[in-house]
Protein backbone atom coordinates (compact mmCIF):
# COMPACT_ATOMS: atom_id res chain seq x y z
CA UNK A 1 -16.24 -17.27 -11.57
CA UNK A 2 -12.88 -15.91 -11.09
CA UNK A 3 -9.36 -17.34 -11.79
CA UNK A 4 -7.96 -19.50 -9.20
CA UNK A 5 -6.07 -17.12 -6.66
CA UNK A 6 -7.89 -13.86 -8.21
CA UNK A 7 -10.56 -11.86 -5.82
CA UNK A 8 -13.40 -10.75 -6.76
CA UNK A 9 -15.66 -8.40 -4.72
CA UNK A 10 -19.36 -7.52 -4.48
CA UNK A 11 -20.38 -4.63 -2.23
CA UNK A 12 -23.90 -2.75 -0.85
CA UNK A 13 -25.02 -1.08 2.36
CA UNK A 14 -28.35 -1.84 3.59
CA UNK A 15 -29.95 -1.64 7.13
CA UNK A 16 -30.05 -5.12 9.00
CA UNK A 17 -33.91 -5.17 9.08
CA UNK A 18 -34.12 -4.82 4.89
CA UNK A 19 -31.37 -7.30 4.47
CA UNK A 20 -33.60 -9.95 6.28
CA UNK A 21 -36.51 -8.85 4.39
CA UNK A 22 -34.94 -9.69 1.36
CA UNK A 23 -33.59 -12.20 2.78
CA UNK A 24 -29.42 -11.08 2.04
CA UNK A 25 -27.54 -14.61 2.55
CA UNK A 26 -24.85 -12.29 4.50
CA UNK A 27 -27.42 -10.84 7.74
CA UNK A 28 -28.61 -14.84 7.93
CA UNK A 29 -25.81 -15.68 10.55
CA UNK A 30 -25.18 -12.29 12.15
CA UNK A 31 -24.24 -12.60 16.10
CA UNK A 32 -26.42 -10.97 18.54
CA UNK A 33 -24.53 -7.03 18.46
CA UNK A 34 -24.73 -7.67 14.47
CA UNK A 35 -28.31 -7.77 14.80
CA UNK A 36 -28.76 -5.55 17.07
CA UNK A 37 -26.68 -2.70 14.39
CA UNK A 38 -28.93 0.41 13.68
CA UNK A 39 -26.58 1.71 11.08
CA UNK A 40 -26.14 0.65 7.51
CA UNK A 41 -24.43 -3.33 6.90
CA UNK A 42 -21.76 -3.54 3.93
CA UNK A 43 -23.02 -6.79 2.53
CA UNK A 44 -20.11 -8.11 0.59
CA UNK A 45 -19.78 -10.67 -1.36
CA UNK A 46 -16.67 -12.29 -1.65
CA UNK A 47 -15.59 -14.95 -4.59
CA UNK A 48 -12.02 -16.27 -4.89
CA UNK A 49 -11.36 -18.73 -7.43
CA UNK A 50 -13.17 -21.89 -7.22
CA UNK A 51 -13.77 -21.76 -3.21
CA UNK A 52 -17.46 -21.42 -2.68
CA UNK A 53 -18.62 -17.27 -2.30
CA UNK A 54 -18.71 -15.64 1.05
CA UNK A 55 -21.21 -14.01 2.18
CA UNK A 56 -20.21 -11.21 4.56
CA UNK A 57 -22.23 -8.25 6.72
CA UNK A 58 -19.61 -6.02 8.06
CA UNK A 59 -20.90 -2.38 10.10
CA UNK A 60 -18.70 0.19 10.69
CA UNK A 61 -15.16 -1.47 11.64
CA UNK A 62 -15.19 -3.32 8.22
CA UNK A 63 -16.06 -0.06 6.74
CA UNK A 64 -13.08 1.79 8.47
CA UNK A 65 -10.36 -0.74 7.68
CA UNK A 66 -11.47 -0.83 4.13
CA UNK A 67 -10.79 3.20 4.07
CA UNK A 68 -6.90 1.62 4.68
CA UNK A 69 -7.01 -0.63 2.31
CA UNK A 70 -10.25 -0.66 0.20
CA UNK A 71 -9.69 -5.02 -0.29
CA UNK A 72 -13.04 -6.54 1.50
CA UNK A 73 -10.53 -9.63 1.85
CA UNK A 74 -7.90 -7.54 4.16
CA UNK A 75 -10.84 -6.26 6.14
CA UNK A 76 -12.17 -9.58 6.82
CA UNK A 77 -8.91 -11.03 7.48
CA UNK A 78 -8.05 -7.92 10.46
CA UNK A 79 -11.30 -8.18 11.79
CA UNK A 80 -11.16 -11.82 12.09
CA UNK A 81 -7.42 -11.70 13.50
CA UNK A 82 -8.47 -9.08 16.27
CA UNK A 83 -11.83 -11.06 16.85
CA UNK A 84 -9.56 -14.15 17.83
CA UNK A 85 -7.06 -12.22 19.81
CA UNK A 86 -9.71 -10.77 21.54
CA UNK A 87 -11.09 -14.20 22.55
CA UNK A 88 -7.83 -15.73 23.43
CA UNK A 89 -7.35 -12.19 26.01
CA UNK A 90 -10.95 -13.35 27.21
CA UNK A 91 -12.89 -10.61 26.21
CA UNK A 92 -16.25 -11.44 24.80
CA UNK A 93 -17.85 -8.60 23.66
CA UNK A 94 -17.23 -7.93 19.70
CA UNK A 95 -17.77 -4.81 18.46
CA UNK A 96 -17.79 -5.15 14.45
C-alpha cells in the first residue's frame, strides 16, 4: 500500500473482449462506446494512499494525454474534467 498522498500506478493494454475473459475489474463498468473499442484498453490500476484502488480502462484519449504527462492520475483527472464539461454543453456522446 502506498504512503498517504503518494501514487502508485499499475499499467497493461489488452483488447476489451480478453479483459472480460479474464475478467479485468477495470472493463466490468465500461459505457456502451467503451465496449464497443476495437483497439487495445490501458487497464490501470490506480492506488493512492489508503483510498481503496481504482480500477481504470482508458483507449486511446487516456493514452494520448499520458504522452503529456505520463501520470495515469492527470489523465484521469482531464478526461474526467472534459467528460463533465461536455455534459454540462449537452453533448452526450463520449469519445474516450
Amino acid at each position: 500500500v502506498a504512503a498517504p498522498g503518494r501514487e502508485v500506478e499499475a499499467q497493461r493494454r489488452q483488447r476489451v473482449d480478453d479483459a472480460e475473459r479474464a475478467q479485468v475489474p477495470a472493463v466490468e463498468g465500461l459505457d456502451a462506446a467503451g465496449a464497443r473499442h476495437d483497439g487495445l484498453l490501458a487497464l490501470v490500476l490506480l492506488e493512492d494512499g489508503t483510498a481503496p484502488p481504482l480500477h481504470v480502462a482508458g483507449t486511446r484519449n487516456f493514452w494520448v494525454v499520458t504522452r503529456y504527462n505520463r501520470s495515469s492520475f492527470y489523465a484521469l483527472a482531464v478526461i474526467t474534467l472534459g467528460d463533465a464539461v461536455r455534459r454540462a454543453r449537452g453533448a452526450d456522446t463520449v469519445n474516450r
